[in-house]
C-alpha atoms as a PDB file:
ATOM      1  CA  UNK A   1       6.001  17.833 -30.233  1.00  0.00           C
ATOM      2  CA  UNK A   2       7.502  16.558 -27.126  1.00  0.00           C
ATOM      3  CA  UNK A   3       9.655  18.768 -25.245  1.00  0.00           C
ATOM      4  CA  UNK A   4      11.775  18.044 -22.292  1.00  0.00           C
ATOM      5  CA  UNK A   5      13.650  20.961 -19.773  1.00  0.00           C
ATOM      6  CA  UNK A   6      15.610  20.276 -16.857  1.00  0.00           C
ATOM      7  CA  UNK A   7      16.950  22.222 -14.392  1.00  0.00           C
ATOM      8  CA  UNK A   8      17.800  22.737 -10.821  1.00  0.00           C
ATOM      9  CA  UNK A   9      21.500  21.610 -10.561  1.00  0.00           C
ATOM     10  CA  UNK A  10      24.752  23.430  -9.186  1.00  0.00           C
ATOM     11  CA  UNK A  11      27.011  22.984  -6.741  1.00  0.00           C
ATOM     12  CA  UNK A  12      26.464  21.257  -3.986  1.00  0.00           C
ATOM     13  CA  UNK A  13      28.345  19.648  -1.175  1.00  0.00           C
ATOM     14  CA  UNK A  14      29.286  16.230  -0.014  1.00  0.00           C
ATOM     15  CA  UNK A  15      26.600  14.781   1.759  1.00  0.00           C
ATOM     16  CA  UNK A  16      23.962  17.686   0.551  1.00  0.00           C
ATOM     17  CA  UNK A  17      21.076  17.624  -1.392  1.00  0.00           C
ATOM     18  CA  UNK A  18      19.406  18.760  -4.317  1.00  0.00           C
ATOM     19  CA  UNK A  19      16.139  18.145  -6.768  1.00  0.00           C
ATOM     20  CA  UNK A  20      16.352  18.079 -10.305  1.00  0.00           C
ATOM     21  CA  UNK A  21      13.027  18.804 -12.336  1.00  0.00           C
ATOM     22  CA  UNK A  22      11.985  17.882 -15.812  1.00  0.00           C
ATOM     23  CA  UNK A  23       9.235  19.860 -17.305  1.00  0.00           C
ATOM     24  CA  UNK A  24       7.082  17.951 -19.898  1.00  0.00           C
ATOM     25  CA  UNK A  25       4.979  19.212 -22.742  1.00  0.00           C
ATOM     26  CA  UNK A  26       3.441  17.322 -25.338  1.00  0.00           C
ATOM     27  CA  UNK A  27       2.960  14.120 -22.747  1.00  0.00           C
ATOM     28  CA  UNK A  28       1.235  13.498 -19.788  1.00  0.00           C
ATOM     29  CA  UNK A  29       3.828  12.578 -16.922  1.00  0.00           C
ATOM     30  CA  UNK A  30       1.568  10.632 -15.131  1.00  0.00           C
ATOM     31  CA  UNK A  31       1.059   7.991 -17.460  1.00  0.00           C
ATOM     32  CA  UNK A  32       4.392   8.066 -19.484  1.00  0.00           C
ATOM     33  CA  UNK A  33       7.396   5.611 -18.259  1.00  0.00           C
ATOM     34  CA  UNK A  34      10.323   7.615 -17.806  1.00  0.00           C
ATOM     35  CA  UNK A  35      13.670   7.891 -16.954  1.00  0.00           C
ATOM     36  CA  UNK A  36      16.498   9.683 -15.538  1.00  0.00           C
ATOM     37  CA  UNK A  37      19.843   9.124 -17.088  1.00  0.00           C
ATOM     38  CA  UNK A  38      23.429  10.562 -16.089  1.00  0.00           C
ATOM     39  CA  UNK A  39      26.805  11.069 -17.903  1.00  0.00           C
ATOM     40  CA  UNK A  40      29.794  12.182 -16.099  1.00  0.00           C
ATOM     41  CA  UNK A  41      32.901  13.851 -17.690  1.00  0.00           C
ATOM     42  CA  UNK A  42      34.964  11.166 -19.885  1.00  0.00           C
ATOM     43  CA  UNK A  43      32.014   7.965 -18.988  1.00  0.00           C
ATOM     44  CA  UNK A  44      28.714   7.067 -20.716  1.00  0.00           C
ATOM     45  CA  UNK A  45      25.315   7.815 -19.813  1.00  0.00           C
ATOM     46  CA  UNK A  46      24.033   5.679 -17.463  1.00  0.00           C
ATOM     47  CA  UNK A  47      20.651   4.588 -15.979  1.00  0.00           C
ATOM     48  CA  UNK A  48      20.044   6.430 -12.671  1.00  0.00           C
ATOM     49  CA  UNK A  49      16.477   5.038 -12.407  1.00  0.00           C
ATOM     50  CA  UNK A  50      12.761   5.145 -13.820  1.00  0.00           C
ATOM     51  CA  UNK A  51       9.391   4.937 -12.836  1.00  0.00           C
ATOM     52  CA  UNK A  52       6.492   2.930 -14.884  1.00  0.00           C
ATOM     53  CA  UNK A  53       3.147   4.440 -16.048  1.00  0.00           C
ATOM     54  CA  UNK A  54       1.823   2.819 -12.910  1.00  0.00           C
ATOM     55  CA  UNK A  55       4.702   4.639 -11.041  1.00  0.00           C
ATOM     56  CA  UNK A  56       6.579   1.509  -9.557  1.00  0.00           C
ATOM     57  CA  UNK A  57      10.143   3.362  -9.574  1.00  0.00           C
ATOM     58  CA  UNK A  58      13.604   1.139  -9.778  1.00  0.00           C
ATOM     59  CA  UNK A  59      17.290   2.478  -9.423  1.00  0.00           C
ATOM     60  CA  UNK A  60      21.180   2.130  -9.682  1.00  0.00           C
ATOM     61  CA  UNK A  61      22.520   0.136  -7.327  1.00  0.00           C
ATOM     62  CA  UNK A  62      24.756   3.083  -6.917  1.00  0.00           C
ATOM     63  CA  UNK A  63      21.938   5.601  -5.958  1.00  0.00           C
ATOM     64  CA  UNK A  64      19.370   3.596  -4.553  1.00  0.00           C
ATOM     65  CA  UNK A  65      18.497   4.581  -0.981  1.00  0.00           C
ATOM     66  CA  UNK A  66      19.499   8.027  -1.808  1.00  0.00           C
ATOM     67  CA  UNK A  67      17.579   9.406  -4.930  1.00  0.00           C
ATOM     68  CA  UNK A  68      14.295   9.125  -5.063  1.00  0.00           C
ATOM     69  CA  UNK A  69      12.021   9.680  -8.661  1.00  0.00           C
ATOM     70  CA  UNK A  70       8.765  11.533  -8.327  1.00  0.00           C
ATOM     71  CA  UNK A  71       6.146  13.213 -10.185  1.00  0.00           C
ATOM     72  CA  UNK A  72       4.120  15.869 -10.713  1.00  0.00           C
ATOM     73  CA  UNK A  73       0.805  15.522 -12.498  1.00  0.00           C
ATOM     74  CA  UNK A  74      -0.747  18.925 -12.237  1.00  0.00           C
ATOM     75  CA  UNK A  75       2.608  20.294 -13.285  1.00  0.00           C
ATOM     76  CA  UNK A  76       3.764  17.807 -15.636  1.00  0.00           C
ATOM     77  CA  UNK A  77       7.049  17.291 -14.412  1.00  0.00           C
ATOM     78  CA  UNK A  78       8.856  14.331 -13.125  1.00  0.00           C
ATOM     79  CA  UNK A  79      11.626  15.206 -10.334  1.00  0.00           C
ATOM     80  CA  UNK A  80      14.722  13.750  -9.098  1.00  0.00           C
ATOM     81  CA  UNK A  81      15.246  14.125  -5.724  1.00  0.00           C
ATOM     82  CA  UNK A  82      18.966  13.090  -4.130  1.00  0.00           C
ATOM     83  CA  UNK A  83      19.822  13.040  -1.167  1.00  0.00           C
ATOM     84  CA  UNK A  84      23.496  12.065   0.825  1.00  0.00           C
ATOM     85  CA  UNK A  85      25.213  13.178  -2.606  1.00  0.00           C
ATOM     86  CA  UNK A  86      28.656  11.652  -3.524  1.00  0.00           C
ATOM     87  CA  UNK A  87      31.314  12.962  -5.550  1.00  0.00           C
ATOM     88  CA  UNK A  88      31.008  10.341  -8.141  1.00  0.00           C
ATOM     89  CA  UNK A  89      27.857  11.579  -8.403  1.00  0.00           C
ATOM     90  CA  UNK A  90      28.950  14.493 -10.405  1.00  0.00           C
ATOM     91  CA  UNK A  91      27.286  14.258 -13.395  1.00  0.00           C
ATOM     92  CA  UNK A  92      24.915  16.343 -16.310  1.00  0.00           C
ATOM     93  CA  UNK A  93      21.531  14.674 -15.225  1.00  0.00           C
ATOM     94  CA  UNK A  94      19.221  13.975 -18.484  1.00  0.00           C
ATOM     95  CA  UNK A  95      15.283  12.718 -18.258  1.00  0.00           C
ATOM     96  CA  UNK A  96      14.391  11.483 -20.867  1.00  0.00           C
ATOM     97  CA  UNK A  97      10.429   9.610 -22.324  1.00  0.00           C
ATOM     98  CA  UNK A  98      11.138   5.335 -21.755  1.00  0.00           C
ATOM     99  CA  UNK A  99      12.214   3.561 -25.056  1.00  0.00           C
ATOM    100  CA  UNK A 100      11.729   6.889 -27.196  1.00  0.00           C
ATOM    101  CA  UNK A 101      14.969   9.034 -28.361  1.00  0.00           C
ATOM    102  CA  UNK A 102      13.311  12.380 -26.967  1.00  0.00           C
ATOM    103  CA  UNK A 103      15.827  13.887 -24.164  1.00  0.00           C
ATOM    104  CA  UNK A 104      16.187  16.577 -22.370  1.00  0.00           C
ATOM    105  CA  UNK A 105      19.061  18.944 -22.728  1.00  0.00           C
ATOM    106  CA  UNK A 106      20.416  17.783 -19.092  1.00  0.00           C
ATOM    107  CA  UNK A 107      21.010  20.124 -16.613  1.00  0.00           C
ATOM    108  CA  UNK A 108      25.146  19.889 -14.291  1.00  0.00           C
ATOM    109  CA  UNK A 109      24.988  18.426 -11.187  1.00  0.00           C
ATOM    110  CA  UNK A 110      28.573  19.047  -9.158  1.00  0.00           C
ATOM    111  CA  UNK A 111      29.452  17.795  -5.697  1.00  0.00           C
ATOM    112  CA  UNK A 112      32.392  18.934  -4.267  1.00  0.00           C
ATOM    113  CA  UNK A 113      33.576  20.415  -1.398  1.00  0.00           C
END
């Protein structure tokens, strides 16, 4: 069974930043595509970025330059790194296995001063 946990959100300034993990079982991380999705209060998820099985990495137009997708394989877990954080980027933060319905349980991510 695949499982997916995220954490390492909270508050966090304009301009600060912060790195989200996803801890895998029941995949490998290094050869599984994945993704990082985000929904913010009243909008619908949305594609923040993902990396291949080879680990080429793409993003949002609205992120890129500023998050960054990594991974883990000797701990299984694929992070999120962002940095210069917005307030629009206020968001629960969801990873989630490429072009499978297994999701994490997403993990609040709040800038604000």
């Amino acid at each position: 069974q695949v499982q997916l946990v995220e954490s390492g959100g909270g508050l966090v300034q304009p301009g600060g930043s912060l790195k989200l993990s996803c801890a895998a079982s029941g995949i490998a991380v290094g050869i599984e595509p994945m993704a990082w999705y985000r929904q913010a209060p009243g909008q619908q998820r949305e594609l923040v970025g993902n990396i291949t099985y080879i680990g080429r990495t793409t993003y949002a137009d609205s992120v890129k330059g500023r998050f960054s997708i990594l991974r883990d394989v000797a701990k299984n877990t694929l992070y999120l790194q962002m940095n210069r954080l917005k307030q629009e980027d206020t968001a629960v933060y969801y990873c989630t296995v490429t072009a499978t319905n297994v999701w994490g349980q997403g993990t609040l991510v709040t800038v604000s001063s």
